[in-house]
Protein backbone atom coordinates (compact mmCIF):
# COMPACT_ATOMS: atom_id res chain seq x y z
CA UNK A 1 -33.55 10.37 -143.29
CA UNK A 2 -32.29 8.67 -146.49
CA UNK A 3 -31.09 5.37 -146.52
CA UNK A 4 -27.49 6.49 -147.59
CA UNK A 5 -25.55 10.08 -146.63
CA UNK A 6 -25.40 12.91 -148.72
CA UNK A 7 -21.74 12.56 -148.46
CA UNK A 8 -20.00 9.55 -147.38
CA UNK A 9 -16.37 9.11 -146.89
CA UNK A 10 -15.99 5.38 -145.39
CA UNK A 11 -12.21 4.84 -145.49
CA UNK A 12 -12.37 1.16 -144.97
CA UNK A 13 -9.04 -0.27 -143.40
CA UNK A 14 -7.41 3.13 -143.50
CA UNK A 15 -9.08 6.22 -142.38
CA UNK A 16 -7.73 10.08 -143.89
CA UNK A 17 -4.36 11.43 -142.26
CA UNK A 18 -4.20 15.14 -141.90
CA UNK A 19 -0.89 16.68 -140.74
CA UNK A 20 -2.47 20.06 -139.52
CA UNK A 21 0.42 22.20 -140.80
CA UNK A 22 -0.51 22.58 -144.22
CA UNK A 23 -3.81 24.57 -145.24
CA UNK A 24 -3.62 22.71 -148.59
CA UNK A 25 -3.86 19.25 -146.44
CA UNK A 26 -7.63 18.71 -146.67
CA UNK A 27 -9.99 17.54 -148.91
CA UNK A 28 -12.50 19.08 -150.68
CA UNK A 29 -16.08 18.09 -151.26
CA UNK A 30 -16.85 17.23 -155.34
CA UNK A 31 -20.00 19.25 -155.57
CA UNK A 32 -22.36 21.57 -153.27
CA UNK A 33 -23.86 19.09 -150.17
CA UNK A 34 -27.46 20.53 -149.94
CA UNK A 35 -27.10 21.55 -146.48
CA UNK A 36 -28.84 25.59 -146.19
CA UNK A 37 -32.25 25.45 -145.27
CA UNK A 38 -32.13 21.51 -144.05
CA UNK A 39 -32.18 19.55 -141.54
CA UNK A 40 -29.05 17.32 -141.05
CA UNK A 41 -26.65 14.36 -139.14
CA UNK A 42 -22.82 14.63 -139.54
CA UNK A 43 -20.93 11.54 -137.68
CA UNK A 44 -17.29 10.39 -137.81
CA UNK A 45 -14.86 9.06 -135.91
CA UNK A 46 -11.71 10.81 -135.46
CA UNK A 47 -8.76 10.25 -133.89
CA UNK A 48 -6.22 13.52 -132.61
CA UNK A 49 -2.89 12.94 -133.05
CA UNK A 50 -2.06 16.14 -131.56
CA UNK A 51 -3.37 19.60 -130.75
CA UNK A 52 -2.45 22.59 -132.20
CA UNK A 53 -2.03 25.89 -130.53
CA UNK A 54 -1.29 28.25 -133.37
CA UNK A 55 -5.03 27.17 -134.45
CA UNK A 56 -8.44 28.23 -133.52
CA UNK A 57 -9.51 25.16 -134.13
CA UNK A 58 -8.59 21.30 -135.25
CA UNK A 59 -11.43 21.30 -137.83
CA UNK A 60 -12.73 17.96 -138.90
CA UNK A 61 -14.66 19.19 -141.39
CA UNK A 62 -15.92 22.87 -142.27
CA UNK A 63 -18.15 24.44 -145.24
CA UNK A 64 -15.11 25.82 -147.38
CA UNK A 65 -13.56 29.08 -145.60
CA UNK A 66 -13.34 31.10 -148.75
CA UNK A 67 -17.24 31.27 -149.06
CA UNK A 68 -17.40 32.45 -145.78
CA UNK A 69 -20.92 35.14 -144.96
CA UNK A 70 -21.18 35.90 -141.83
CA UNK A 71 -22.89 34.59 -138.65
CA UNK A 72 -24.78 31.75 -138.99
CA UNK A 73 -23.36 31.03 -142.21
CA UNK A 74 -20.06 28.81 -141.39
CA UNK A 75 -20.76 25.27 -140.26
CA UNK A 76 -17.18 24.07 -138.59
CA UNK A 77 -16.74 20.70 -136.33
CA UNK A 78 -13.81 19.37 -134.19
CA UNK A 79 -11.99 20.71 -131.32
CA UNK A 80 -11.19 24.31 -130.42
CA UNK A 81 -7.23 24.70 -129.68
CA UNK A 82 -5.73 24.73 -125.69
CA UNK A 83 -4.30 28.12 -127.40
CA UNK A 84 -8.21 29.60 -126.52
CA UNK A 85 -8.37 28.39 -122.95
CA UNK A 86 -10.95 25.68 -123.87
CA UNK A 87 -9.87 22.82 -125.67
CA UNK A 88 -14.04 22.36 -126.57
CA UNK A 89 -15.45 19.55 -129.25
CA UNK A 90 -17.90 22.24 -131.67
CA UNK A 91 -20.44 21.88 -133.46
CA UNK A 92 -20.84 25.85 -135.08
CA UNK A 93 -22.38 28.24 -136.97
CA UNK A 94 -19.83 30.71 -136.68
CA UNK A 95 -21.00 33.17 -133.44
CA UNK A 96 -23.81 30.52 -132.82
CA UNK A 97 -21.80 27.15 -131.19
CA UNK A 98 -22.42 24.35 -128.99
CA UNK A 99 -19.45 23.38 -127.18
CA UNK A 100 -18.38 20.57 -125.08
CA UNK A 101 -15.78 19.87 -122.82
CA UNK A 102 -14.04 16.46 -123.26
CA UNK A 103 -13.49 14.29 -119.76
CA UNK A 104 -10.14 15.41 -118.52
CA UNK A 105 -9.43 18.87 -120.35
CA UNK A 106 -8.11 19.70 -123.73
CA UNK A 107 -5.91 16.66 -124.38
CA UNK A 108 -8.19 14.35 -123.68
CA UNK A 109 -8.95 11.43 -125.96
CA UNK A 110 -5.57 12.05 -128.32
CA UNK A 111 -4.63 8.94 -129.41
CA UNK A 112 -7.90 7.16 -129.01
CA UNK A 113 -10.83 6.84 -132.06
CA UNK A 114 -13.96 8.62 -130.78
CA UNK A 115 -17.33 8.80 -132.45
CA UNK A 116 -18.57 11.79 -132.91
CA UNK A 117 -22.51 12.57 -134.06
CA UNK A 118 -24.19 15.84 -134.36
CA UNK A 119 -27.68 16.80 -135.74
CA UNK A 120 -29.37 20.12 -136.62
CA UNK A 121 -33.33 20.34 -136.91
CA UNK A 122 -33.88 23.66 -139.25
CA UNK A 123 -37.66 23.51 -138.32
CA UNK A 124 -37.30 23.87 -134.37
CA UNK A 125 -33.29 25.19 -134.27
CA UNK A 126 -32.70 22.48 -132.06
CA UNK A 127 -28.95 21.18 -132.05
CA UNK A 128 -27.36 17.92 -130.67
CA UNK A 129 -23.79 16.19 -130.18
CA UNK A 130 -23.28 13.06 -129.33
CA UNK A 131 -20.25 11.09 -128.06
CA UNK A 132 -19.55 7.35 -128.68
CA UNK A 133 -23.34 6.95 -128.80
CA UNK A 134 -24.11 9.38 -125.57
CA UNK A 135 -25.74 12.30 -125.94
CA UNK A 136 -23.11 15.09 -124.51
CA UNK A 137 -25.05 18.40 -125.40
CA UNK A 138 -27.93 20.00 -126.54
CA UNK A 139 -29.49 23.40 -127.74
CA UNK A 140 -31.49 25.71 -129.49
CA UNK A 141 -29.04 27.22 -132.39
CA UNK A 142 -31.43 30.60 -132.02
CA UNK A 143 -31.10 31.19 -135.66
CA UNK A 144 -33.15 30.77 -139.10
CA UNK A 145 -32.45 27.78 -140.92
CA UNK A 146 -28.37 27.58 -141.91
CA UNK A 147 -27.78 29.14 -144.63
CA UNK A 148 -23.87 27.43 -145.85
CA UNK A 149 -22.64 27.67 -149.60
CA UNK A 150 -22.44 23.96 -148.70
CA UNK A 151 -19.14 23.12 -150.10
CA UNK A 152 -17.40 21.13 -147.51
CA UNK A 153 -13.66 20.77 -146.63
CA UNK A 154 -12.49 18.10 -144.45
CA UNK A 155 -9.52 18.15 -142.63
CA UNK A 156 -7.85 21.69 -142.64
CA UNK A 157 -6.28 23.23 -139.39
CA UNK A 158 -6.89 18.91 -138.35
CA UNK A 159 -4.14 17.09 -137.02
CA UNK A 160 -5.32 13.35 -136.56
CA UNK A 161 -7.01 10.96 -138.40
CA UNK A 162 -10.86 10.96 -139.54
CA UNK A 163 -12.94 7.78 -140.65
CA UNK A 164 -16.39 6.93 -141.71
CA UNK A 165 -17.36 11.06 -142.42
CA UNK A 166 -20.96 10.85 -143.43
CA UNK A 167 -23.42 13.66 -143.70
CA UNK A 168 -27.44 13.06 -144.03
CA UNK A 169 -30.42 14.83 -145.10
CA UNK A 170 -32.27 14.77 -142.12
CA UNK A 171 -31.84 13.91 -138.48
CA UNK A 172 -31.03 10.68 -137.25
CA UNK A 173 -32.22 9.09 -134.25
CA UNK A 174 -30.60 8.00 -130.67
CA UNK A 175 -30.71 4.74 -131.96
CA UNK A 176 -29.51 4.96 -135.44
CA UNK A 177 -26.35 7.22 -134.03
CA UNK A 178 -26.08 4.44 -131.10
CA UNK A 179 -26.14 1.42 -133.42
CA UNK A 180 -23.32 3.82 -135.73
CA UNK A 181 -21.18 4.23 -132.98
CA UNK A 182 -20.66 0.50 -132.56
């Protein structure tokens, strides 16, 4: 793992405000993140202002929708809507996801900043999440390498607030996502 992310969006005092009504309300990676055929760490911290139930999901972040190819091919994280019975935190590859329930259903957590870490090992498949420094779940994604354009949107279909969004090359450790989490 590098010393620095591949993308890094540390907010500082403020962290990015996403309504979650507005499809244009995101932001948009500058340039492809090198992502298909790598391993890689994604952490935040995010706080839900609401949920949505006219949503699949309450994406933090998401390779852009437009370049969209088919399974394994759509990296999306954040929560899955009430509005499809499950109110999971997801870490996906579109038809390939590991899901996890929050502590006391879909509404869970809303109002509170949660860390959230995730890591993907494109030698062995094996996936990860991690909450506030715990690990929460675990598989095998069962697929080849992902294979995302890479371009990365952050914050469409999201209604909350996300802080500190870094990606890395590579997977990071227990302790490096323990000592992130604070």
């Amino acid at each position: 793992v590098n010393d620095a992310p591949v993308v890094a969006v540390p907010t500082g005092n403020s962290a990015l405000a996403f309504s979650g009504s507005d499809p244009n309300d995101r932001v948009d990676t500058a340039a492809n993140v090198p992502l298909a055929g790598q391993s890689f760490s994604w952490e935040f911290n995010v706080n839900r202002t609401a949920n949505l139930s006219s949503f699949d999901s309450n994406v933090v972040f998401s390779d852009d929708p437009a370049t969209f190819a088919g399974n394994g091919n759509h990296l999306h994280v954040g929560y899955r809507s009430p509005a499809d019975g499950s109110g999971n935190f997801t870490f996906a590859f579109f038809n390939n996801d590991l899901n996890y329930s929050e502590p006391g259903g879909a509404y869970a957590g809303i109002g509170t900043f949660v860390h959230w870490a995730g890591t993907y090992d494109a030698a062995t498949g094996a996936r990860t999440l991690w909450r506030n420094g715990q690990l929460v779940a675990s598989d095998n994604a069962g697929v080849a390498a992902y294979q995302g354009p890479g371009n990365l949107v952050i914050g469409q279909d999201f209604n909350g607030q996300v802080d500190y969004l870094r990606v890395w090359d590579g997977v990071l450790s227990a302790a490096e996502i323990a000592a992130h989490a604070g």
